[in-house]
N, C-alpha and C. Protein backbone atom coordinates (compact mmCIF):
# COMPACT_ATOMS: atom_id res chain seq x y z
N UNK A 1 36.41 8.12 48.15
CA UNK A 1 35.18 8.59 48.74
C UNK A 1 34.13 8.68 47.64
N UNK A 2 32.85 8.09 47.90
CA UNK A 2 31.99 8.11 46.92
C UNK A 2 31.17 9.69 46.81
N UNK A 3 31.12 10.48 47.93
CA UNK A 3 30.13 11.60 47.50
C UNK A 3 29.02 11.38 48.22
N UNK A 4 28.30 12.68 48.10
CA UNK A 4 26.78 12.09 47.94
C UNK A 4 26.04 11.72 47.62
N UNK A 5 26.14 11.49 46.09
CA UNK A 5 25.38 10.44 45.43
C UNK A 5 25.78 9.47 45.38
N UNK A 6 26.46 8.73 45.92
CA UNK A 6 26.73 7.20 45.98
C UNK A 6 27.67 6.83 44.85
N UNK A 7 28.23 5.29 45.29
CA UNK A 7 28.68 5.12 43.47
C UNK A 7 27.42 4.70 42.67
N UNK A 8 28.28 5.11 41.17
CA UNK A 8 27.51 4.52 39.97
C UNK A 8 27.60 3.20 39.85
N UNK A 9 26.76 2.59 39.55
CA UNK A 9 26.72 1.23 38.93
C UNK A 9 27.32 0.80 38.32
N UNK A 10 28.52 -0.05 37.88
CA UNK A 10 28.92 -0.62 36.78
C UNK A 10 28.50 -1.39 35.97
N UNK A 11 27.60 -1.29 35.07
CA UNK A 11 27.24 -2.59 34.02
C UNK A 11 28.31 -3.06 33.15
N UNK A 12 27.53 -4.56 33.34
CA UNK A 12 28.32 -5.75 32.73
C UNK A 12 27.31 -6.15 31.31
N UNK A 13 27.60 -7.28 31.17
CA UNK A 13 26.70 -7.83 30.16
C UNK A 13 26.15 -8.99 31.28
N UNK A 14 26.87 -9.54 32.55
CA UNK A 14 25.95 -10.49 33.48
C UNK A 14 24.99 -9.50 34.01
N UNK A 15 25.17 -8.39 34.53
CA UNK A 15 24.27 -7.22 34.80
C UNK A 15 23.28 -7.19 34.34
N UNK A 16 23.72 -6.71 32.66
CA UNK A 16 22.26 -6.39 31.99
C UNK A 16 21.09 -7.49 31.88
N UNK A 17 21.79 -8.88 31.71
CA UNK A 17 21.22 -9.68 31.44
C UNK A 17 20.08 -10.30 33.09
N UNK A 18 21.16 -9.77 34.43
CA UNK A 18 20.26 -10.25 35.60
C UNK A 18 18.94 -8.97 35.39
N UNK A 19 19.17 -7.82 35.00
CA UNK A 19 18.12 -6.69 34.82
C UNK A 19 16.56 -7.00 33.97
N UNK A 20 17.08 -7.41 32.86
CA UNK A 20 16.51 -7.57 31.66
C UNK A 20 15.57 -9.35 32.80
N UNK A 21 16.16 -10.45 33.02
CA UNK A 21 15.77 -11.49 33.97
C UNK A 21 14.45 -10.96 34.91
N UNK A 22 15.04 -10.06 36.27
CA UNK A 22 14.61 -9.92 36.97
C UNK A 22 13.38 -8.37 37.09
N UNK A 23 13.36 -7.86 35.81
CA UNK A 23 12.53 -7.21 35.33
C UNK A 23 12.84 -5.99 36.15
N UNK A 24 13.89 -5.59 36.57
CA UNK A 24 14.36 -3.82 37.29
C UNK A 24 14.76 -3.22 36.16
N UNK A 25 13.81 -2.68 35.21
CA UNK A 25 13.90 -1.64 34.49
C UNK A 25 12.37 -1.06 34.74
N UNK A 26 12.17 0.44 34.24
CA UNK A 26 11.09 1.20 34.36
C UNK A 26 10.65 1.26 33.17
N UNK A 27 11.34 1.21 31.63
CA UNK A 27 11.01 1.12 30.51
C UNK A 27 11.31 -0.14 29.99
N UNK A 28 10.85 -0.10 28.74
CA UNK A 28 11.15 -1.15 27.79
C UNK A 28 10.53 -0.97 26.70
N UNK A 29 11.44 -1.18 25.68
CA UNK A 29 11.34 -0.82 23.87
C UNK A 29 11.82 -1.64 23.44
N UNK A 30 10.75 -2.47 22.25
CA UNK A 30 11.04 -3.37 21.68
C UNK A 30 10.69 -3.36 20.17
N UNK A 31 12.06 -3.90 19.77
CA UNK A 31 11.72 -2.67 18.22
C UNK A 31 12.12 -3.95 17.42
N UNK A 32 11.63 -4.69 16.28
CA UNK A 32 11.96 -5.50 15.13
C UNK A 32 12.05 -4.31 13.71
N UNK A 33 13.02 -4.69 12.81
CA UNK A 33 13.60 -3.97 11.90
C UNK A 33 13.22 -4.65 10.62
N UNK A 34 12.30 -5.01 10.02
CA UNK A 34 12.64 -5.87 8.76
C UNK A 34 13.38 -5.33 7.80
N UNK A 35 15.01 -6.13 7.63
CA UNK A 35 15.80 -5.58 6.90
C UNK A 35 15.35 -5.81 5.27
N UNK A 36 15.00 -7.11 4.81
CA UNK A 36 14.92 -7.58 3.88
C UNK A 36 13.87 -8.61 3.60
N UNK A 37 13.35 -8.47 2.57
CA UNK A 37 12.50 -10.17 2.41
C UNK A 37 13.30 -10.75 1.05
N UNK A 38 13.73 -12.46 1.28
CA UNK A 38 14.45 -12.96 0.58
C UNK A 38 13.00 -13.97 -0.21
N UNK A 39 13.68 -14.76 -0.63
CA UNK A 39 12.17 -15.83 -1.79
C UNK A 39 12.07 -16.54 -0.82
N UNK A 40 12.16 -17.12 0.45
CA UNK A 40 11.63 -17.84 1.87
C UNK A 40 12.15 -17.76 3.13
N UNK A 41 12.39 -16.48 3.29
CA UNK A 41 12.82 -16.25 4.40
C UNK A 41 12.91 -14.35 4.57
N UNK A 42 12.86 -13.89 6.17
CA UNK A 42 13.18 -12.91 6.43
C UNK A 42 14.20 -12.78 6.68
N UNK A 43 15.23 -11.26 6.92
CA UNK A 43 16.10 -10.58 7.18
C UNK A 43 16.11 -9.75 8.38
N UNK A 44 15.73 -10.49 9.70
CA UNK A 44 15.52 -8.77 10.88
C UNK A 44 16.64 -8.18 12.01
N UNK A 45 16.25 -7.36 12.27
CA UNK A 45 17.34 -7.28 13.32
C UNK A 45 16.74 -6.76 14.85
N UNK A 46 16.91 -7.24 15.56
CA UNK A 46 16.13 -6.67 17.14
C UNK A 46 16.98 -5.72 18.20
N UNK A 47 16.16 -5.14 18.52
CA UNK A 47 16.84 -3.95 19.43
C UNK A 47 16.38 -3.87 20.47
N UNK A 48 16.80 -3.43 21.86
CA UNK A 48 15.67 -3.37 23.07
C UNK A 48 16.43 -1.71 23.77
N UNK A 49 15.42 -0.86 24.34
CA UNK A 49 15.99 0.15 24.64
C UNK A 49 15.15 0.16 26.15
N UNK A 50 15.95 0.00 27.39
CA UNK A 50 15.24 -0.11 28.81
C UNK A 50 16.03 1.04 29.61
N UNK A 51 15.34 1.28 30.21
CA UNK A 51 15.73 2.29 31.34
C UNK A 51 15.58 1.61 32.73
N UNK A 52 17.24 1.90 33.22
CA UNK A 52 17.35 1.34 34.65
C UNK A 52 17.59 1.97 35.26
N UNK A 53 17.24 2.43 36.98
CA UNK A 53 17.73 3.75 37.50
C UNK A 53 18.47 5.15 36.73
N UNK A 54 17.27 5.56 35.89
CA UNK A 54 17.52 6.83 35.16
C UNK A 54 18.54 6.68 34.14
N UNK A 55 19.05 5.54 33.75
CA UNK A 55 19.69 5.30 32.83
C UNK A 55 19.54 4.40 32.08
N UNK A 56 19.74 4.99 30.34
CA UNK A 56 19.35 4.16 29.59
C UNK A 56 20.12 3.35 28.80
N UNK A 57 20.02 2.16 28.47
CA UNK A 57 20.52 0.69 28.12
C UNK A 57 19.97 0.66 26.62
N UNK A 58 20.88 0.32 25.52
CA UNK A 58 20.43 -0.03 24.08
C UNK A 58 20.97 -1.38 24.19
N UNK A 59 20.41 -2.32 23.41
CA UNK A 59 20.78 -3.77 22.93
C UNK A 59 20.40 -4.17 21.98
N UNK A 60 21.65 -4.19 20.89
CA UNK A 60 20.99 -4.68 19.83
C UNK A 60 22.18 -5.78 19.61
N UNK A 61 21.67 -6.51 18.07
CA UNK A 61 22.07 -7.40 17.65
C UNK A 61 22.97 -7.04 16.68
N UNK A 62 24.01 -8.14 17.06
CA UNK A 62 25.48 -7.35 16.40
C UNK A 62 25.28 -7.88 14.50
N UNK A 63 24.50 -9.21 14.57
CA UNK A 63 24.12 -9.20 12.89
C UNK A 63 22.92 -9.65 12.71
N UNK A 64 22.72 -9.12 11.42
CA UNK A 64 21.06 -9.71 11.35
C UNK A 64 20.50 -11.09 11.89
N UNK A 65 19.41 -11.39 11.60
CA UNK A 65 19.17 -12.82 11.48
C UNK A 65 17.87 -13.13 10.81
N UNK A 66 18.22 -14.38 10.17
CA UNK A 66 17.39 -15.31 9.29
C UNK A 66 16.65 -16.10 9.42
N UNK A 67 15.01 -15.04 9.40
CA UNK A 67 13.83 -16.38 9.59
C UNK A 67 12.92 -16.89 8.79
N UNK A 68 12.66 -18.69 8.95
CA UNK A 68 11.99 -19.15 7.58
C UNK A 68 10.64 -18.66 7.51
N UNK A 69 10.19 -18.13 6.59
CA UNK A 69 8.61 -17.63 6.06
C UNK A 69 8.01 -18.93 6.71
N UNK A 70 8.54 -20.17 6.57
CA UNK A 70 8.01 -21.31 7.12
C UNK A 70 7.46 -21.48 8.54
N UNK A 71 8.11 -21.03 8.93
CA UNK A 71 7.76 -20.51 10.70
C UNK A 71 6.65 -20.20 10.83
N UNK A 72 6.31 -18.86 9.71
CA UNK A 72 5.32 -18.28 10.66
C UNK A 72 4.03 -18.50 10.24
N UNK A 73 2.99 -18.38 10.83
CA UNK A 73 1.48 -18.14 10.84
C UNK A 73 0.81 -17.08 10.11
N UNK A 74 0.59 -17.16 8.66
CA UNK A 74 -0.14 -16.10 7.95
C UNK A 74 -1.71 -16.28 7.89
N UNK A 75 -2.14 -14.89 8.39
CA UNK A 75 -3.87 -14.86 8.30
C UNK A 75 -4.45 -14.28 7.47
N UNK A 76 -5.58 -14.26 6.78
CA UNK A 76 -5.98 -13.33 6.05
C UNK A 76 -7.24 -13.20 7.24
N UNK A 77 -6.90 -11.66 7.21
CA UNK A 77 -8.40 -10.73 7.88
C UNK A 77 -8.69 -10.19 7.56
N UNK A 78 -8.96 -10.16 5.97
CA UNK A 78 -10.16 -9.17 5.47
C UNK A 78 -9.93 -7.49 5.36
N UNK A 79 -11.20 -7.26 6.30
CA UNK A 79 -11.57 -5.64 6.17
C UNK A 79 -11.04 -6.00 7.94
N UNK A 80 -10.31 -6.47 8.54
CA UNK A 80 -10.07 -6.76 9.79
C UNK A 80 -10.70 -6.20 10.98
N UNK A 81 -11.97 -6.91 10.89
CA UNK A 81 -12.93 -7.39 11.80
C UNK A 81 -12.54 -8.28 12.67
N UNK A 82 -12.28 -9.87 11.50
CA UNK A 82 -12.09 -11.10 12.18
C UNK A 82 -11.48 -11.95 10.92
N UNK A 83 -10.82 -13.07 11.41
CA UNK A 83 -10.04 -13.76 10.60
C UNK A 83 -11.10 -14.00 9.38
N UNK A 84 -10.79 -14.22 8.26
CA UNK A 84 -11.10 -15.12 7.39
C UNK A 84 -10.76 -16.42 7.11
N UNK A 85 -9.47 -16.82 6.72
CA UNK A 85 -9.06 -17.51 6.37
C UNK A 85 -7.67 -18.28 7.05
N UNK A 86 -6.99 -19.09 6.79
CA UNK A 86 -5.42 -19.11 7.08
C UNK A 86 -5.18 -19.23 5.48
N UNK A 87 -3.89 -19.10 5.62
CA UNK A 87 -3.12 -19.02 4.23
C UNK A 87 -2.03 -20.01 4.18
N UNK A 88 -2.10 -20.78 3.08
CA UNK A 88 -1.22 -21.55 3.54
C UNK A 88 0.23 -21.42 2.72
């Protein structure tokens, strides 16, 4: 017999992932960690903290990961108004 509050939900990891998909959470936290800076590359780790029917969901990443400085897009903006420059 379930009660009066019904049953609980069982989460899965297909669960979290149809949640996280179909956007039935009320929160969402999205957190980057920079663990490290190496001579061309970063060190980060990502986390997401959502709330689904009054309950809350952590997901993080079980190991870091490694991204090339090459990737990304560096700006210089100054007194950040507005871009100045790119950097290359």
């Amino acid at each position: 017999m379930a009660g009066f509050l019904g049953t609980k939900e069982v989460l899965t990891r297909e669960r979290v992932k149809e949640i996280l998909r179909q956007k039935e959470y009320s929160y969402l936290e999205e957190k980057v960690s920079l663990l490290e800076v190496r001579d061309d590359s970063f060190l980060v780790k990502l986390s997401f903290l959502i709330e689904h029917r009054k309950r809350m969901i952590a997901i993080e990443e079980k190991e870091p990961i490694v991204l090339a400085l090459k990737d990304f897009k560096i700006e210089d903006w100054g007194d950040g108004i507005r871009k100045v420059a790119d950097i290359d």
